[in-house]
Protein backbone atom coordinates (compact mmCIF):
# COMPACT_ATOMS: atom_id res chain seq x y z
CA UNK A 1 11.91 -5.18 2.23
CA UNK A 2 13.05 -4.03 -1.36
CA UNK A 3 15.82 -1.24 -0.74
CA UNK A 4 15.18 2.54 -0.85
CA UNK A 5 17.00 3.51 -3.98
CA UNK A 6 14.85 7.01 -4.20
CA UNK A 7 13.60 8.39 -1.20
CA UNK A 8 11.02 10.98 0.19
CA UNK A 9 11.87 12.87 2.81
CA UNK A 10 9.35 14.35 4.31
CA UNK A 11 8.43 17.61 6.53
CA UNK A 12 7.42 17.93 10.02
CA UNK A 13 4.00 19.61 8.35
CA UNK A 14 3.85 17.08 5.70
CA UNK A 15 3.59 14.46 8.21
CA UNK A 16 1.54 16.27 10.51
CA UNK A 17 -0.91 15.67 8.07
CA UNK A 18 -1.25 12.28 7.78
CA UNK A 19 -1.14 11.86 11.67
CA UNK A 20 -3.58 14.13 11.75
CA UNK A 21 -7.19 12.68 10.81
CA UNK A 22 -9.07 15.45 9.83
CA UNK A 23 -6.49 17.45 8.18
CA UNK A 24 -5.37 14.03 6.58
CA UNK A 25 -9.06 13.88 4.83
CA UNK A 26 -8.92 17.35 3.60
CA UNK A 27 -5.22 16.91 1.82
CA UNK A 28 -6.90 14.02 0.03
CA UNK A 29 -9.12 15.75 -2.81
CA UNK A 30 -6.49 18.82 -2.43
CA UNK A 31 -3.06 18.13 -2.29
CA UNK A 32 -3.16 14.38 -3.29
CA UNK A 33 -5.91 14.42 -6.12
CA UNK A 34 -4.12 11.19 -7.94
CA UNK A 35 -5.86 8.27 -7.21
CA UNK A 36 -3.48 5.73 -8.33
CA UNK A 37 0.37 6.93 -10.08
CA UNK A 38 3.28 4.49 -11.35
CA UNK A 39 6.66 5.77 -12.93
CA UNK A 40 8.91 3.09 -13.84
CA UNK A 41 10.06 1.00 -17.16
CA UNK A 42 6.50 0.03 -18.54
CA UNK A 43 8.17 -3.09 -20.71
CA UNK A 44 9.77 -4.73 -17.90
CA UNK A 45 6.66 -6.77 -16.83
CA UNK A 46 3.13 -7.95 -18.23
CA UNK A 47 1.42 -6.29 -15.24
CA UNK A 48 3.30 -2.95 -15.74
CA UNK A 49 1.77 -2.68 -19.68
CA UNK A 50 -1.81 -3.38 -18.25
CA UNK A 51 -1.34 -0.70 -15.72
CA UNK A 52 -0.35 1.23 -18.21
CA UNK A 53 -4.17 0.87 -20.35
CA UNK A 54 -5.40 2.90 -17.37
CA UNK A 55 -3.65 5.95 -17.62
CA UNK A 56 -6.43 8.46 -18.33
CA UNK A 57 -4.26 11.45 -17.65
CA UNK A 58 -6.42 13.12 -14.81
CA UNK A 59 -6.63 10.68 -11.85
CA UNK A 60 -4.81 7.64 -12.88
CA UNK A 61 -0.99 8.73 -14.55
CA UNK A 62 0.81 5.97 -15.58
CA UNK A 63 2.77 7.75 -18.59
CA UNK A 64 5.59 9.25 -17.66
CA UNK A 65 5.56 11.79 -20.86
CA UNK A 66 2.29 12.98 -19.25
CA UNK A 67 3.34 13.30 -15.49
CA UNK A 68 6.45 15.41 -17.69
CA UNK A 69 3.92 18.01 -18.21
CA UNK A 70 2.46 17.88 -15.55
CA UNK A 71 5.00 18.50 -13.28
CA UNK A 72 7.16 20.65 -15.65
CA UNK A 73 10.62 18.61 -15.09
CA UNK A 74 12.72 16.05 -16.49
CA UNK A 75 14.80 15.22 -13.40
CA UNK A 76 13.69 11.45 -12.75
CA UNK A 77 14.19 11.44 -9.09
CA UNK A 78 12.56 14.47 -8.62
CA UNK A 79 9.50 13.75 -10.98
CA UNK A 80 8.88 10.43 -8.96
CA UNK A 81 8.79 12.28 -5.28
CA UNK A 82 6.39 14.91 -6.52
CA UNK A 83 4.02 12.37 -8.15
CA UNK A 84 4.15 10.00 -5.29
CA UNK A 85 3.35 13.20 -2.73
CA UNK A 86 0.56 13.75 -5.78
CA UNK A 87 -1.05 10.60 -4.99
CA UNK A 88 -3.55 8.42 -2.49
CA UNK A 89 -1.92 5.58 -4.03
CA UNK A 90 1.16 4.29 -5.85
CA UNK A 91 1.66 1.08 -8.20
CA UNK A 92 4.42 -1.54 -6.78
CA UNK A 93 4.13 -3.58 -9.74
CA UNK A 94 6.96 -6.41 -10.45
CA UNK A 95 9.20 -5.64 -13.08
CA UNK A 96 12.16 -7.87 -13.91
CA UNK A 97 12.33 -9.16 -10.25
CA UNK A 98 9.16 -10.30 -8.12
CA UNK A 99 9.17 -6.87 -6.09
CA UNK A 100 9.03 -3.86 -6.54
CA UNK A 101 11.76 -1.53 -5.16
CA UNK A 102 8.87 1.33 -5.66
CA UNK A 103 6.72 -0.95 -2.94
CA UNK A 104 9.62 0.82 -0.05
CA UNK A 105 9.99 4.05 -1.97
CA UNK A 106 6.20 5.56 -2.35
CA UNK A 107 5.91 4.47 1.25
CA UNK A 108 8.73 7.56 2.18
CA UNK A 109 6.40 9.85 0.27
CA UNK A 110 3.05 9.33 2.15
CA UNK A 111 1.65 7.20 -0.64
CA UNK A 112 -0.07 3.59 -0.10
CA UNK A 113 1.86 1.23 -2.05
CA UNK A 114 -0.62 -1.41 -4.27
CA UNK A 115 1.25 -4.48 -4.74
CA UNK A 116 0.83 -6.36 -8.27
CA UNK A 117 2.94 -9.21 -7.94
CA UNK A 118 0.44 -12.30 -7.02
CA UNK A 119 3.70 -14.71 -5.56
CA UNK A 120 5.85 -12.26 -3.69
CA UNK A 121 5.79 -12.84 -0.26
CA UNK A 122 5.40 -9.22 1.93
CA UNK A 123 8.24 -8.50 4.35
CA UNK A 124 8.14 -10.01 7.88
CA UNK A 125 5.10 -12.31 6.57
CA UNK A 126 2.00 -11.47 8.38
CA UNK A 127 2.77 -11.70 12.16
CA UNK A 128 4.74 -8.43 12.26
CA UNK A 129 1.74 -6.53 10.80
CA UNK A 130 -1.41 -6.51 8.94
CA UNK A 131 -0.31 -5.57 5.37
CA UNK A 132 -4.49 -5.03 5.27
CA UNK A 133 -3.75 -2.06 6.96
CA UNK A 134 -0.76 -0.59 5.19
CA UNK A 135 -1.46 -1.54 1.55
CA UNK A 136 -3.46 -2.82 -1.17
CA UNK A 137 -2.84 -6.24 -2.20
CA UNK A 138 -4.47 -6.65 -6.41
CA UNK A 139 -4.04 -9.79 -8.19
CA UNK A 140 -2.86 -9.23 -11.79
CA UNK A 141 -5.56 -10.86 -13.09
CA UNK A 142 -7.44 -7.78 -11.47
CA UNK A 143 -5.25 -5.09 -12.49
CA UNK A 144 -8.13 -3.37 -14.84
CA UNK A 145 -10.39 -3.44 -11.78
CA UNK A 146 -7.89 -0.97 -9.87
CA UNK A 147 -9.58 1.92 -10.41
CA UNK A 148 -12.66 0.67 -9.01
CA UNK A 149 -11.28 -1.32 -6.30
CA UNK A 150 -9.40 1.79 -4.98
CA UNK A 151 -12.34 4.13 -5.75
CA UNK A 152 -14.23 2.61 -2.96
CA UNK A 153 -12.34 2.61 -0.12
CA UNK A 154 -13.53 5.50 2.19
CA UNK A 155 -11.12 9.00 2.83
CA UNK A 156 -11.42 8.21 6.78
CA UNK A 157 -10.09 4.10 6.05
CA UNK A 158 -7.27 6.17 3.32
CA UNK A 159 -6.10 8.12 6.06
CA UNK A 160 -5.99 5.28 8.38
CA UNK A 161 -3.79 2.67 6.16
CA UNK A 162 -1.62 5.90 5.12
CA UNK A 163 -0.81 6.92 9.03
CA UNK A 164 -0.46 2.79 9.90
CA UNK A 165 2.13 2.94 6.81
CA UNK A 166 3.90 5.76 8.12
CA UNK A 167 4.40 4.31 11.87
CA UNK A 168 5.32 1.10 10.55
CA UNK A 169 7.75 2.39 7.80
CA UNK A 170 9.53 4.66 9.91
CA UNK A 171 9.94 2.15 11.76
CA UNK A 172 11.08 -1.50 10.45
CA UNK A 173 12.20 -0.01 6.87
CA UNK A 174 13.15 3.60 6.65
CA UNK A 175 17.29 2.32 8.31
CA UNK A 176 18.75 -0.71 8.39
CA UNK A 177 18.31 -0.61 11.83
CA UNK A 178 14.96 -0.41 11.39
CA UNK A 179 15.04 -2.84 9.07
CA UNK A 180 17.27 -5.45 11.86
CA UNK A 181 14.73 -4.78 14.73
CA UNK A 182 11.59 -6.10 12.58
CA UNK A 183 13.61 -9.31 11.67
CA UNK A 184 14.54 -9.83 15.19
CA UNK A 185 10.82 -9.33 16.29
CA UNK A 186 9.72 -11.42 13.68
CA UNK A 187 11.92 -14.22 14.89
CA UNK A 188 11.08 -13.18 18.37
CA UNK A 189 6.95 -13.16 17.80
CA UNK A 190 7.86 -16.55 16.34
CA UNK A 191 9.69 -17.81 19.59
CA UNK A 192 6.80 -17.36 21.69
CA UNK A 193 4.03 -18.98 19.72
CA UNK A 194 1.98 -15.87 18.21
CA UNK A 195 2.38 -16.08 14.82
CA UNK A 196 -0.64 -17.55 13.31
CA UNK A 197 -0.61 -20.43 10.90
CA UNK A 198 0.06 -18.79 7.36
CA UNK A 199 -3.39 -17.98 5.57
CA UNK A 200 -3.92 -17.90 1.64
CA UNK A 201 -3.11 -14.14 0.92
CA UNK A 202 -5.37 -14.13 -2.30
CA UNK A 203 -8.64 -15.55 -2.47
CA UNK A 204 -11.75 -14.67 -4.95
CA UNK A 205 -12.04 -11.47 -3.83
CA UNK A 206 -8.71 -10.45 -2.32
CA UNK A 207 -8.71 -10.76 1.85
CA UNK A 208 -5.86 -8.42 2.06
CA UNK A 209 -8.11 -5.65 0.56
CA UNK A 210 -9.81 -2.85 3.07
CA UNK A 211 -12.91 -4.07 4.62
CA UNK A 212 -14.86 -1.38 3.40
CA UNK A 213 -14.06 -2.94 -0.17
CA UNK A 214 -15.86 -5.38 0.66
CA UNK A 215 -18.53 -3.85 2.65
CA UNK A 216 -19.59 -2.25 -1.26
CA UNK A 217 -19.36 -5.12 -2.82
CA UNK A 218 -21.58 -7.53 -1.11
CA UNK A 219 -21.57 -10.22 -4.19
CA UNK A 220 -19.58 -12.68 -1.91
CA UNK A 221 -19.21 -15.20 0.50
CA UNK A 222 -16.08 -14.60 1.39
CA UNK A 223 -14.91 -14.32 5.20
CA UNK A 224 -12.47 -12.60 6.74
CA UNK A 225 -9.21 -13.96 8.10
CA UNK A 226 -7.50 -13.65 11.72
CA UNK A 227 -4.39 -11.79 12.03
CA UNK A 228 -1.95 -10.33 14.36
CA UNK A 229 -0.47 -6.88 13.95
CA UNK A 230 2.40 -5.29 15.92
CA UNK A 231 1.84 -2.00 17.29
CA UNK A 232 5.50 -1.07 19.32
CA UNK A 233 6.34 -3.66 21.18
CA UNK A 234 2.33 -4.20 22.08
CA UNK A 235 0.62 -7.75 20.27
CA UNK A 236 -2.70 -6.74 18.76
CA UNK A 237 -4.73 -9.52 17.70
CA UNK A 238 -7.84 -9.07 15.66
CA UNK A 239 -10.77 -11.67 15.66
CA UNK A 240 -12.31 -12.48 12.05
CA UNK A 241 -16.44 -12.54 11.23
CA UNK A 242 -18.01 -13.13 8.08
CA UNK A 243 -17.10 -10.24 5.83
CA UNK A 244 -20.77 -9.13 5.26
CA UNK A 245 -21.57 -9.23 9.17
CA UNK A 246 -23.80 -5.97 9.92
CA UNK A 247 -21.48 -4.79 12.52
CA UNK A 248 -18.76 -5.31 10.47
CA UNK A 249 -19.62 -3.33 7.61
């Protein structure tokens, strides 16, 4: 995973919250009313300019003059972990490189990281976890449907991805021990057969994206894919259905 040049550290109460369900839901309109925040060098990629179009400085801050003001400092580091606190969701959009290092970064702060970078390849591949349930994968190509794409998924399915996040960051990337241990059970998962043959990560309408997405957007044929997630040291395997299946949705 990209390395955690910036990082939120955050309270016992603060993450009380997003363990907690209910009290995660209620934080969501009140203490994290951005729906989607980047802060970053806006010239470095394509992706990073078209993000920028959507800064309508109110739920969507992409400029950094405006989160300035709206924060009332100038310290950098500081600006970045109250905006990513700020928000449901964070941009990891490639810059010079193919990742992002803010993809490890708004993770520390509570924030779902949404990936624009269409080749990079997620850490530990997809046997160590579903990344469906941690973050939001756009294609560039899409980045101007973010707002509506994020807009849909539901407060209770936010609150799940954002305590998933928080398990899994804490830990396979907050250390480098962390960091060591999901390699090794990579490898490991690997060894004994369970990781799946490698599926397509980006298809017409995104696979990696919530269900619910999908479940509001019932224009498509597209299905579902099986993957394995690691909970601990427990295997949890989930078994795929046509997206638009009744009991799915």
């Amino acid at each position: 995973p990209p390395p955690l040049c910036n990082k939120c550290i955050l309270t016992p109460g603060e993450v009380e919250k997003i363990e907690n369900d209910s009290t995660c839901q209620d934080t969501i309109t009140t203490e994290r009313p951005i729906l989607l925040s980047f802060i970053g060098t806006i010239s470095r990629s394509k992706v990073r300019r078209q993000l920028r179009q959507l800064h309508n400085r109110d739920t969507i801050l992409i400029s950094k003059m405006d989160v300035i003001e709206r924060f009332n400092t100038t310290d950098e580091r500081i600006l970045f972990r109250l905006l990513s606190k700020a928000s449901s969701f964070s941009a990891a959009a490639k810059g010079t490189n193919l990742f992002s290092y803010r993809f490890s970064e708004v993770m520390s702060c509570g924030s779902i990281p949404v990936v624009y970078a269409d080749d990079w390849m997620l850490p530990f591949g997809s046997s160590l976890v579903d990344w469906r349930e941690i973050a939001v994968i756009i294609r560039e190509e899409d980045v101007f449907r973010s707002e509506q794409i994020l807009s849909s998924i539901p407060p209770k399915q936010v609150c799940r991805m954002r305590r998933n996040m928080i398990g899994f960051f804490r830990t396979y990337m907050e250390t480098g021990r962390g960091i060591i241990r999901g390699i090794i059970d990579t490898f490991e998962l690997q060894a004994n057969g369970t990781m799946e043959e490698q599926q397509p990560q980006q298809q017409k309408l995104d696979p990696l994206l919530p269900t619910e997405y999908y479940c509001n957007n019932k224009n498509s044929n597209t299905t579902a894919t099986t993957t394995t997630t690691m909970n601990g040291s427990k295997n949890i395997t989930a078994t795929s259905s046509p997206v638009y299946d009744k009991a799915l949705c």
